[in-house]
PDB file of N, CA and C in Angstrom:
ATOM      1  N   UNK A   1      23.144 -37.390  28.710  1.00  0.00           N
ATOM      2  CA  UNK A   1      22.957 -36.241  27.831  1.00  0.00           C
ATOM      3  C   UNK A   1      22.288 -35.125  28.603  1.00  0.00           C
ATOM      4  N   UNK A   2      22.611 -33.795  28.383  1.00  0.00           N
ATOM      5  CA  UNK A   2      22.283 -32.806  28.991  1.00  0.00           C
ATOM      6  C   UNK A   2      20.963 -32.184  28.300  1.00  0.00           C
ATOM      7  N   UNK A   3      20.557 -32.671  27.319  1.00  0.00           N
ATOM      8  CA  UNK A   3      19.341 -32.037  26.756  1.00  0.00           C
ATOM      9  C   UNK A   3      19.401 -31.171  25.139  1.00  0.00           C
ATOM     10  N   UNK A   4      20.659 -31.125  25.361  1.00  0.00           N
ATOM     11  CA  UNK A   4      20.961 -29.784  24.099  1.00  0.00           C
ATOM     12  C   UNK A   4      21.045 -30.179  22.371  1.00  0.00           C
ATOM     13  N   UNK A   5      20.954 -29.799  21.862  1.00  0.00           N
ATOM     14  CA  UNK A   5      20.757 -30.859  20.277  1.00  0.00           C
ATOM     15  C   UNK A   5      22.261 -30.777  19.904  1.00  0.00           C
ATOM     16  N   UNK A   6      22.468 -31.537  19.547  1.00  0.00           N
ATOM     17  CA  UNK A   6      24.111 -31.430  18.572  1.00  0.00           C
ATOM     18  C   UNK A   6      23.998 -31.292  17.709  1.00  0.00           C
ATOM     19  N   UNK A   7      22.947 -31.283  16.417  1.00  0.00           N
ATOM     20  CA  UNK A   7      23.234 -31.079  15.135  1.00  0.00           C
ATOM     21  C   UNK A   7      23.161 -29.662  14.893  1.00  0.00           C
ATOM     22  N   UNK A   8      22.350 -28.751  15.875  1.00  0.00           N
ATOM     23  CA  UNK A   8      21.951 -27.435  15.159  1.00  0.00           C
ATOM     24  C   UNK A   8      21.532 -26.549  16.651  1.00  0.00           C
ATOM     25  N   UNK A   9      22.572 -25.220  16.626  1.00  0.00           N
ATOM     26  CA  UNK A   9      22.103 -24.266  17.556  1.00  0.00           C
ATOM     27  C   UNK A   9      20.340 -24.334  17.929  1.00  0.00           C
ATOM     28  N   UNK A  10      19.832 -23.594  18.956  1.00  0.00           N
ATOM     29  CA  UNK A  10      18.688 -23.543  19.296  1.00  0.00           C
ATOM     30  C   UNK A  10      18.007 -22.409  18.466  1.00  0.00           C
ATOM     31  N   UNK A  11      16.942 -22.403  18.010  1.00  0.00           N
ATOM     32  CA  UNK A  11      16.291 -21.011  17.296  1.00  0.00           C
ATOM     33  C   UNK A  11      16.308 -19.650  18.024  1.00  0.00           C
ATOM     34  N   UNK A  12      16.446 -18.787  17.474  1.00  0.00           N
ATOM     35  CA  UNK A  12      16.562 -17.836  17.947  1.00  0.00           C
ATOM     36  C   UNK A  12      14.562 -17.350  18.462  1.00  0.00           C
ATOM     37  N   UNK A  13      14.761 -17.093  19.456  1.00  0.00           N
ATOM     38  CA  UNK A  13      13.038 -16.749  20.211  1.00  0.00           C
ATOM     39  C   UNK A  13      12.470 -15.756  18.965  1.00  0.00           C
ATOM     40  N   UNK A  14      12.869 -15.096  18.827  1.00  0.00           N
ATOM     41  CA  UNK A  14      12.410 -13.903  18.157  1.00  0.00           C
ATOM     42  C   UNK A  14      12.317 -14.467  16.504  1.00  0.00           C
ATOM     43  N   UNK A  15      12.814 -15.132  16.153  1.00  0.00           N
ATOM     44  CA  UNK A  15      12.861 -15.644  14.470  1.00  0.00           C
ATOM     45  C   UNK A  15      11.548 -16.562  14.597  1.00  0.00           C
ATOM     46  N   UNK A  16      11.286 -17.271  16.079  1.00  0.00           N
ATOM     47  CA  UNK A  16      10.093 -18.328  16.078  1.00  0.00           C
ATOM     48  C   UNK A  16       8.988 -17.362  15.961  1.00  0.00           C
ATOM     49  N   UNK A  17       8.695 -16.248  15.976  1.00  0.00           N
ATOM     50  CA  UNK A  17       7.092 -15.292  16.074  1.00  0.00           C
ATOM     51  C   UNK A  17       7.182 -15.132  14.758  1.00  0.00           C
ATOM     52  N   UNK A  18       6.012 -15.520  14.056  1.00  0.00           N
ATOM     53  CA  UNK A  18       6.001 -15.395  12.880  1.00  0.00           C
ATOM     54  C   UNK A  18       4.349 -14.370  12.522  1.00  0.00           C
ATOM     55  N   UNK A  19       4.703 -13.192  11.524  1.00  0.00           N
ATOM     56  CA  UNK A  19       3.574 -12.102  11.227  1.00  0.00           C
ATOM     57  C   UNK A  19       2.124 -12.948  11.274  1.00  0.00           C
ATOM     58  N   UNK A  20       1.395 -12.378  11.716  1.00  0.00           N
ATOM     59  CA  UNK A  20       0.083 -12.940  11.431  1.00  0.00           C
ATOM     60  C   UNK A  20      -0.897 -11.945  10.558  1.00  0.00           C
ATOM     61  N   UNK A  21      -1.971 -12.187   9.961  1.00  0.00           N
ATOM     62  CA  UNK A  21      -3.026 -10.754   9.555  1.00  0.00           C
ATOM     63  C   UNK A  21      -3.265  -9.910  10.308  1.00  0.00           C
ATOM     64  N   UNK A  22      -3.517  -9.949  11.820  1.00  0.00           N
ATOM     65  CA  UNK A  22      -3.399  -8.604  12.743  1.00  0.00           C
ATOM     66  C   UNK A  22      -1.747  -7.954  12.493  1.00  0.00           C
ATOM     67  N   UNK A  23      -0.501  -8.642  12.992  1.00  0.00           N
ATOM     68  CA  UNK A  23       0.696  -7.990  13.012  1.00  0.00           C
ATOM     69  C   UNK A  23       0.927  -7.496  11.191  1.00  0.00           C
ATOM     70  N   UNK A  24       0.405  -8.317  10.238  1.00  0.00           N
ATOM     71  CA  UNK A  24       0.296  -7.132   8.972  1.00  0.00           C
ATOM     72  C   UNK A  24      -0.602  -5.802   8.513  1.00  0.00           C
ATOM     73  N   UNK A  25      -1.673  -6.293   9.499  1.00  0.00           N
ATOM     74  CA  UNK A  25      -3.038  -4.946   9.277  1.00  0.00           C
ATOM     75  C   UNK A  25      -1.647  -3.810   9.700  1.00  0.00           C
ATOM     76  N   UNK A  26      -1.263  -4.337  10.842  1.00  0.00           N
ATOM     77  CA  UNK A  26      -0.700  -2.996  11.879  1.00  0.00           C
ATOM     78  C   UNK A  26       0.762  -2.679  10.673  1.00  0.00           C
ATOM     79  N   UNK A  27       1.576  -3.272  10.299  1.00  0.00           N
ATOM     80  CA  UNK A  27       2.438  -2.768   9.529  1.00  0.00           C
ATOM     81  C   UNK A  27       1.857  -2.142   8.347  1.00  0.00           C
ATOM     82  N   UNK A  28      -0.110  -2.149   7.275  1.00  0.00           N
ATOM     83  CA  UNK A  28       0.089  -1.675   6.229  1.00  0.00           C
ATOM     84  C   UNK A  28      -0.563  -0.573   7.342  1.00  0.00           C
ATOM     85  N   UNK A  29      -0.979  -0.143   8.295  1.00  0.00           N
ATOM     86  CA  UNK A  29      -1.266   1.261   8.925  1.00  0.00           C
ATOM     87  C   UNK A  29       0.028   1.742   8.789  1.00  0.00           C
ATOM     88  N   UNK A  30       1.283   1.182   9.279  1.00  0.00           N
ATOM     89  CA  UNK A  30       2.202   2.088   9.847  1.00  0.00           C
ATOM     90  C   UNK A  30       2.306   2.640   8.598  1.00  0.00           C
ATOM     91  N   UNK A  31       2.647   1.664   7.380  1.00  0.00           N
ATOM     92  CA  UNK A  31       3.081   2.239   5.984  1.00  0.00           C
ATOM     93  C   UNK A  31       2.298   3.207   5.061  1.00  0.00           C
ATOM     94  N   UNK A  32       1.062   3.385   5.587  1.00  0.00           N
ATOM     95  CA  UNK A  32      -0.087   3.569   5.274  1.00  0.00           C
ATOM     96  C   UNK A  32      -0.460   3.026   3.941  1.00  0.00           C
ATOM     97  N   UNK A  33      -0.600   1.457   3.696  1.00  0.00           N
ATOM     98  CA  UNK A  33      -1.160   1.287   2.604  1.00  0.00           C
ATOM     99  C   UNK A  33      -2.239   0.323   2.596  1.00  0.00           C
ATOM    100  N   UNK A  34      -2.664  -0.137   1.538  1.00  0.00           N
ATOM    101  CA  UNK A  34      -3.308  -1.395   1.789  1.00  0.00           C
ATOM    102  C   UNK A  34      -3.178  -2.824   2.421  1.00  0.00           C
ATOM    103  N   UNK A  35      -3.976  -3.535   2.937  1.00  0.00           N
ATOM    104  CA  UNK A  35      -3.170  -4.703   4.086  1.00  0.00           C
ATOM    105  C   UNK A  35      -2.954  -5.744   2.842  1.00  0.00           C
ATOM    106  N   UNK A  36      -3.380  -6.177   2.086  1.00  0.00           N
ATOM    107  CA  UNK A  36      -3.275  -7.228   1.193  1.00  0.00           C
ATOM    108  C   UNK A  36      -2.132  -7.580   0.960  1.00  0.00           C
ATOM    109  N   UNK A  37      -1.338  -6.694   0.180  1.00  0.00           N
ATOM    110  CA  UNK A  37      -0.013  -6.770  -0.702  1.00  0.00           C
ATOM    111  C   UNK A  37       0.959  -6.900   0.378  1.00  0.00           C
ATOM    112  N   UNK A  38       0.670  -5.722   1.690  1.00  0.00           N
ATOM    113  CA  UNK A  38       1.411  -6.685   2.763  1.00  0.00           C
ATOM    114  C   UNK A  38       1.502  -8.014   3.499  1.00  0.00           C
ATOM    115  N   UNK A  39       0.244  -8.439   3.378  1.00  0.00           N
ATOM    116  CA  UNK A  39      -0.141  -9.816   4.040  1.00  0.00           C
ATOM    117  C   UNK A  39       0.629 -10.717   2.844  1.00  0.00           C
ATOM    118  N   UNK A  40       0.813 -10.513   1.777  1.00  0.00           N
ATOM    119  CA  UNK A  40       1.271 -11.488   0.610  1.00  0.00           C
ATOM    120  C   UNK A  40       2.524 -11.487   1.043  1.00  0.00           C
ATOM    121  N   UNK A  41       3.082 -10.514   1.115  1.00  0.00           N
ATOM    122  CA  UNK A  41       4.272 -10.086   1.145  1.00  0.00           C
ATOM    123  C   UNK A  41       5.246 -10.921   2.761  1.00  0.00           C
ATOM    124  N   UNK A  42       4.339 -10.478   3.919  1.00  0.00           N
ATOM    125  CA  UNK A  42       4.821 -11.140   5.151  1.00  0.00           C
ATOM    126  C   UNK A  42       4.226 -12.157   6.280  1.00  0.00           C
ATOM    127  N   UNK A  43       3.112 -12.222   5.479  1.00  0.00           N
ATOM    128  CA  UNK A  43       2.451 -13.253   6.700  1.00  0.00           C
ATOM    129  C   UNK A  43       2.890 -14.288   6.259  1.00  0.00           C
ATOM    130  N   UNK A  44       3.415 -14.808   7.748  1.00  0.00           N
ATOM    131  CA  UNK A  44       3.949 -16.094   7.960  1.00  0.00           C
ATOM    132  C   UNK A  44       5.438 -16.601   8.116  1.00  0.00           C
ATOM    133  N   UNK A  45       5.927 -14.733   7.946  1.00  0.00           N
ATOM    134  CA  UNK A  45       7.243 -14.612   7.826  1.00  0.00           C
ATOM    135  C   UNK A  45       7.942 -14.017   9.191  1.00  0.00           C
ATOM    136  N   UNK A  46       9.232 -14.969   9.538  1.00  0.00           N
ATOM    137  CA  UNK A  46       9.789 -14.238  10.641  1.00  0.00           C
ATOM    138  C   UNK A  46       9.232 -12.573  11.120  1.00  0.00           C
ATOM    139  N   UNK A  47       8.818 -12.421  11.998  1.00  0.00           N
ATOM    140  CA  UNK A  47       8.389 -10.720  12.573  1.00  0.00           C
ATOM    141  C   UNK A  47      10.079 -10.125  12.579  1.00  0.00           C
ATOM    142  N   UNK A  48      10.858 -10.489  13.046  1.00  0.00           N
ATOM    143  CA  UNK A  48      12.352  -9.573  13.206  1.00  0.00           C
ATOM    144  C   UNK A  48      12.468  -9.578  11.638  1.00  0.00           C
ATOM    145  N   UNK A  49      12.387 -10.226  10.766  1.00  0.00           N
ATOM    146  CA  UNK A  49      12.582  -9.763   9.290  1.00  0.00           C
ATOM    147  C   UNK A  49      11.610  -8.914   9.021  1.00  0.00           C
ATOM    148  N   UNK A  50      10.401  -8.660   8.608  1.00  0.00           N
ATOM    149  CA  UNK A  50       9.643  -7.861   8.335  1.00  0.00           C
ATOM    150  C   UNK A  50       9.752  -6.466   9.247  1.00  0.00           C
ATOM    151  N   UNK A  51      10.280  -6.415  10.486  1.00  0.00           N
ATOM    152  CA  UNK A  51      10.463  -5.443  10.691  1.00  0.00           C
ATOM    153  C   UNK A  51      11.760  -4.507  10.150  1.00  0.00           C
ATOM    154  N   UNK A  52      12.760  -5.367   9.954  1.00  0.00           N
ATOM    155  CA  UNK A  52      13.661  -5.130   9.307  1.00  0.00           C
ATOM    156  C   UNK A  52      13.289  -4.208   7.598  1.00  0.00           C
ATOM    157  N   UNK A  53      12.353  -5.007   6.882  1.00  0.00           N
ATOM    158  CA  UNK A  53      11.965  -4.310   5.668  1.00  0.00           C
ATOM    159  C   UNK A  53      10.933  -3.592   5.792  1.00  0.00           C
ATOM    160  N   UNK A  54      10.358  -3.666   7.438  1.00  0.00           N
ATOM    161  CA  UNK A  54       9.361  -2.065   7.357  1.00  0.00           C
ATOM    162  C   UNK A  54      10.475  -1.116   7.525  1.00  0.00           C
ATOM    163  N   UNK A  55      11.275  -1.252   8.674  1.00  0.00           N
ATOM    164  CA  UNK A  55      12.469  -0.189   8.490  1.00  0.00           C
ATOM    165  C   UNK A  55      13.400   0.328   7.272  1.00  0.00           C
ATOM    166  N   UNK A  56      13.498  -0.359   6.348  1.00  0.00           N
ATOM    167  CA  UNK A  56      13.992  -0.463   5.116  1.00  0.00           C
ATOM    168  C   UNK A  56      13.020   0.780   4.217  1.00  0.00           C
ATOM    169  N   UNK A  57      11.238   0.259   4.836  1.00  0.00           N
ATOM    170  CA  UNK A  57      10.812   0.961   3.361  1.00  0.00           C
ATOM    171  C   UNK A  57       9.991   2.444   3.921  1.00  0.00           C
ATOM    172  N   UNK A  58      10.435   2.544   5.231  1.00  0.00           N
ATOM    173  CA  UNK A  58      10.345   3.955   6.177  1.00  0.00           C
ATOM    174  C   UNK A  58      11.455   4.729   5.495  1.00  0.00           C
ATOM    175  N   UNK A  59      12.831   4.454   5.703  1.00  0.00           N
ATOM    176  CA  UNK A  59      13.971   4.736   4.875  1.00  0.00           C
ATOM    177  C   UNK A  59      13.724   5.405   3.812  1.00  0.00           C
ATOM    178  N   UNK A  60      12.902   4.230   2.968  1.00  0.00           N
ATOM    179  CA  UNK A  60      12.578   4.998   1.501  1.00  0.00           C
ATOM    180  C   UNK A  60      11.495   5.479   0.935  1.00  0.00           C
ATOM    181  N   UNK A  61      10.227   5.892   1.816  1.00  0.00           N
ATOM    182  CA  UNK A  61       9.338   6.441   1.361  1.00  0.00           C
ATOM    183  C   UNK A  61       9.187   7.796   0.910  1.00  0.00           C
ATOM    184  N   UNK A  62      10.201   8.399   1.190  1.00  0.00           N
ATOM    185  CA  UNK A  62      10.347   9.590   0.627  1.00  0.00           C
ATOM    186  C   UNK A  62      11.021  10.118  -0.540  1.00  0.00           C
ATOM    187  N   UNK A  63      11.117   8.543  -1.155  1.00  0.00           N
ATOM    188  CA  UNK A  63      12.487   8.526  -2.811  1.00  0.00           C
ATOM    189  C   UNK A  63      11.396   8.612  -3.696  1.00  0.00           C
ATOM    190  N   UNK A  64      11.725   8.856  -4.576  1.00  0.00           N
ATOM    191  CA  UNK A  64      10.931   9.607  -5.739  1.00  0.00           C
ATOM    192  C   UNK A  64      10.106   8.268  -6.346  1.00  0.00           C
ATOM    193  N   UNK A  65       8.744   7.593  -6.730  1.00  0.00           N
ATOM    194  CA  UNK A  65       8.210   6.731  -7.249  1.00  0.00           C
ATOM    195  C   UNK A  65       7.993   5.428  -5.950  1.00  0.00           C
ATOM    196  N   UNK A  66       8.716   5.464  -4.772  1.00  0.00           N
ATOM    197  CA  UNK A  66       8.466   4.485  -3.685  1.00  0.00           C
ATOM    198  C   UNK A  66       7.587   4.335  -3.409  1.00  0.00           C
ATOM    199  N   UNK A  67       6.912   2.906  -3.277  1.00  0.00           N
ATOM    200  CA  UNK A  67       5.503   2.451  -3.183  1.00  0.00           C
ATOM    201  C   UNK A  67       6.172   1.335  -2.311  1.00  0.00           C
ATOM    202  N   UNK A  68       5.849   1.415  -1.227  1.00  0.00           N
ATOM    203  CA  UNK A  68       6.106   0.283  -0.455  1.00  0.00           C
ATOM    204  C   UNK A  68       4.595  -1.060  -0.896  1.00  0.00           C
ATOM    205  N   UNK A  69       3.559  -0.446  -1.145  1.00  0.00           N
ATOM    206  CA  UNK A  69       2.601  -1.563  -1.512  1.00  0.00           C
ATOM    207  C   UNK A  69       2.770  -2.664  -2.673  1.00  0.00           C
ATOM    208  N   UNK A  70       4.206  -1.681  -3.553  1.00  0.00           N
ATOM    209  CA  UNK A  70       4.578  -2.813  -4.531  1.00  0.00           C
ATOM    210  C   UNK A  70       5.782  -3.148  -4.300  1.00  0.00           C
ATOM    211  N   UNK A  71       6.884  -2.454  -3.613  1.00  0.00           N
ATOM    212  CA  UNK A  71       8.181  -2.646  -3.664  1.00  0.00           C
ATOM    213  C   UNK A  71       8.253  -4.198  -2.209  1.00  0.00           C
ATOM    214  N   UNK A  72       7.411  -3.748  -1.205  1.00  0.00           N
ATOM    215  CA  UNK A  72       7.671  -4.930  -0.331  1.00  0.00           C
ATOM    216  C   UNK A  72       7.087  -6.491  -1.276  1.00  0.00           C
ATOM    217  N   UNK A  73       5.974  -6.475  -1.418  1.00  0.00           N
ATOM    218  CA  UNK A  73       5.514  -7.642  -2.648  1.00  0.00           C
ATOM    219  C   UNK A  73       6.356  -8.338  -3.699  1.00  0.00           C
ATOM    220  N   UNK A  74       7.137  -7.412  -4.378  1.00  0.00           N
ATOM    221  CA  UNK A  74       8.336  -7.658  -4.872  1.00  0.00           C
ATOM    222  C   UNK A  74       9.313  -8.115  -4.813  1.00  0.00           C
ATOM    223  N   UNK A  75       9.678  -7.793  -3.407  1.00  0.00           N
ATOM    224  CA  UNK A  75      11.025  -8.336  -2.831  1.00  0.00           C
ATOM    225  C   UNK A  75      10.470  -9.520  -2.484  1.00  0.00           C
ATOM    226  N   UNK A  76       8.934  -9.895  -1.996  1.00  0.00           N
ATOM    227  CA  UNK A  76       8.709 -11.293  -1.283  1.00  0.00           C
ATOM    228  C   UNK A  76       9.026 -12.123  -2.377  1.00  0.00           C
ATOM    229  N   UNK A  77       8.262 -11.996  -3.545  1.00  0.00           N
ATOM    230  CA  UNK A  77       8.110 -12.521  -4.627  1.00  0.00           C
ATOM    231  C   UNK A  77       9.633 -13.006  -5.267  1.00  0.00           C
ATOM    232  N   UNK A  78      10.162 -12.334  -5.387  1.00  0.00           N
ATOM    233  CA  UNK A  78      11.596 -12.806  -5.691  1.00  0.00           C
ATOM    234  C   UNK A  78      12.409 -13.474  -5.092  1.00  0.00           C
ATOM    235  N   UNK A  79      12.413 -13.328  -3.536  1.00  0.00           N
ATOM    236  CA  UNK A  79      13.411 -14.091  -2.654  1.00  0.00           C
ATOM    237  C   UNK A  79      12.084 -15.463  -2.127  1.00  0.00           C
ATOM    238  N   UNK A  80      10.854 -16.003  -3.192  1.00  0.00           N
ATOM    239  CA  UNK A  80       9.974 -16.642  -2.392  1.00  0.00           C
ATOM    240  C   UNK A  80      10.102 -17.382  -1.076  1.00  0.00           C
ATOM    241  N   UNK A  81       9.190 -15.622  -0.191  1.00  0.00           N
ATOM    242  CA  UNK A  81       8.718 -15.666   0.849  1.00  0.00           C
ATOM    243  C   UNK A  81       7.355 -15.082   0.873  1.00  0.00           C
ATOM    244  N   UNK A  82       6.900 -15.095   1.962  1.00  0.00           N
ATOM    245  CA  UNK A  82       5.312 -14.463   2.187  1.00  0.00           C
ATOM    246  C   UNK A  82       4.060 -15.675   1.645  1.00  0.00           C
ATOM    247  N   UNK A  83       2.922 -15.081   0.521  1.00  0.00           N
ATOM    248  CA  UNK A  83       2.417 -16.062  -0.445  1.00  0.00           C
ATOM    249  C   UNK A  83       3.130 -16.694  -1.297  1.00  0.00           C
ATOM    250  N   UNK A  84       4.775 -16.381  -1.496  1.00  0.00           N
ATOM    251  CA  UNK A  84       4.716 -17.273  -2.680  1.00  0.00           C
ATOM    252  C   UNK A  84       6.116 -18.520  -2.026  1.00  0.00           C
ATOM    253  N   UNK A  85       5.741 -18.619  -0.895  1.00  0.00           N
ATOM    254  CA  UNK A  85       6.628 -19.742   0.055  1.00  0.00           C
ATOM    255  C   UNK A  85       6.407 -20.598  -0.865  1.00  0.00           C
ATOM    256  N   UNK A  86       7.499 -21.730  -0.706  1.00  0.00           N
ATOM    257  CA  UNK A  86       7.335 -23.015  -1.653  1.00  0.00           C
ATOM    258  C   UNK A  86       6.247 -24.104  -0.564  1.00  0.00           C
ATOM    259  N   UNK A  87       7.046 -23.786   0.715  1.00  0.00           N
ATOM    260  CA  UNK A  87       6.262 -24.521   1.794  1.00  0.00           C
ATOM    261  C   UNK A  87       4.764 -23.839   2.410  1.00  0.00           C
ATOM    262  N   UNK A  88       4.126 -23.215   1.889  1.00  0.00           N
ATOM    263  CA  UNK A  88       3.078 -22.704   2.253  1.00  0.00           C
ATOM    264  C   UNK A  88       2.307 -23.757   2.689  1.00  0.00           C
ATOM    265  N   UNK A  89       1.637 -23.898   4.420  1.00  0.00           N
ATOM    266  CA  UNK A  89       0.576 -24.863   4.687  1.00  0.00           C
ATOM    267  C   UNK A  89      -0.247 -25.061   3.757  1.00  0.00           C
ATOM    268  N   UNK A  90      -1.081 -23.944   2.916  1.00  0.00           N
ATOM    269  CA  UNK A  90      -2.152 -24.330   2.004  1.00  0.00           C
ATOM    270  C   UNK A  90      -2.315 -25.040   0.985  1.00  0.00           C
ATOM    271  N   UNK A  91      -1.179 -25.051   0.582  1.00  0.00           N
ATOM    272  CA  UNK A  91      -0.921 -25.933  -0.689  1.00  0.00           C
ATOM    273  C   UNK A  91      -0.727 -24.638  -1.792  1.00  0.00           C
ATOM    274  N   UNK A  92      -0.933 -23.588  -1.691  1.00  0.00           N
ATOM    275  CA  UNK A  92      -1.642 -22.525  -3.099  1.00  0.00           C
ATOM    276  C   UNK A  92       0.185 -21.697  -2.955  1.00  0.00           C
ATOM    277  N   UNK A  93       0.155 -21.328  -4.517  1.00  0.00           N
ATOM    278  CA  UNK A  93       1.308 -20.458  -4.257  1.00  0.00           C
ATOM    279  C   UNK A  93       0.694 -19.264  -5.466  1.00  0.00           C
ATOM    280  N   UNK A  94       1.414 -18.220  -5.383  1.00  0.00           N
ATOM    281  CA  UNK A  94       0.634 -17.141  -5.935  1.00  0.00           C
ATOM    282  C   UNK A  94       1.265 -16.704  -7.293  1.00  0.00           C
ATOM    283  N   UNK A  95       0.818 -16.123  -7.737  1.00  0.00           N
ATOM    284  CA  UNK A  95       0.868 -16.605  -9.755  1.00  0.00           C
ATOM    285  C   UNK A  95       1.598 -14.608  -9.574  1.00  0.00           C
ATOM    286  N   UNK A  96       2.305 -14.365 -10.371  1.00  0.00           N
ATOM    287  CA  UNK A  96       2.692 -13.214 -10.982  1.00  0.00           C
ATOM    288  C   UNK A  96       1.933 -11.572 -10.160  1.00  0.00           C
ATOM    289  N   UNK A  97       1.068 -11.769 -10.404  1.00  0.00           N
ATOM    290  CA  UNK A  97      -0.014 -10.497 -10.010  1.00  0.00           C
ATOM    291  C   UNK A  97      -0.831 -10.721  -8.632  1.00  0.00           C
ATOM    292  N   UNK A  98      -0.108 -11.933  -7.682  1.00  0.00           N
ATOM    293  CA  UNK A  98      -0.638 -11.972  -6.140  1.00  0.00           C
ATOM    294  C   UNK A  98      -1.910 -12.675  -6.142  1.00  0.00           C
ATOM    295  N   UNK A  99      -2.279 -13.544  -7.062  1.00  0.00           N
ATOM    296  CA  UNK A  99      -3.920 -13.856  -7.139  1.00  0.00           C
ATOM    297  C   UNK A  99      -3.512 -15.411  -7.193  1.00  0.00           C
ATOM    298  N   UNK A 100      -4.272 -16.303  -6.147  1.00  0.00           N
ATOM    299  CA  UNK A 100      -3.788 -17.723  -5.795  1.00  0.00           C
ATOM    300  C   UNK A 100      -4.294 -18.726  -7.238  1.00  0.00           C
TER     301      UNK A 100
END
């Protein structure tokens, strides 16, 4: 055997870096909002995705009512990712309004 897995391609490098509370402080600066709702929202989550929906909500900060501090939270919340992972190490998953 040459080493290589047969059941499943290799991960992509970039999908393995996953956001931490520093790489979210720095995305709620870029967005300029609060770090919280972002940290709910992406820590722990692929970095090439979250950059993907910081680019997304750069796009739309200039649409009429856009709040990236609730619209990214939202999207985590629905597709559960961020705090409300099913697999979260902690055991805690987050109730409606982001509060464990």
């Amino acid at each position: 055997m040459d080493g290589s897995s047969v059941t499943r391609a290799p991960a992509s490098p970039t999908r393995a870096i996953v956001a931490d509370g520093a790489f979210c402080g720095q995305v709620a600066a870029l967005l300029m909002c609060d770090p919280e709702p972002i940290q709910d929202a992406f820590l722990g989550e692929p970095v090439e995705e979250v950059l993907e929906m910081v680019r997304w909500a750069i796009r739309h900060e200039q649409d009429e009512g856009f709040d990236a501090a609730r619209a990214l939270p939202n999207w985590a919340r629905r597709r559960g990712r961020g705090a409300w992972r099913a697999d979260r190490g902690d055991g805690q998953r987050r109730n409606g309004d982001g509060r464990a």
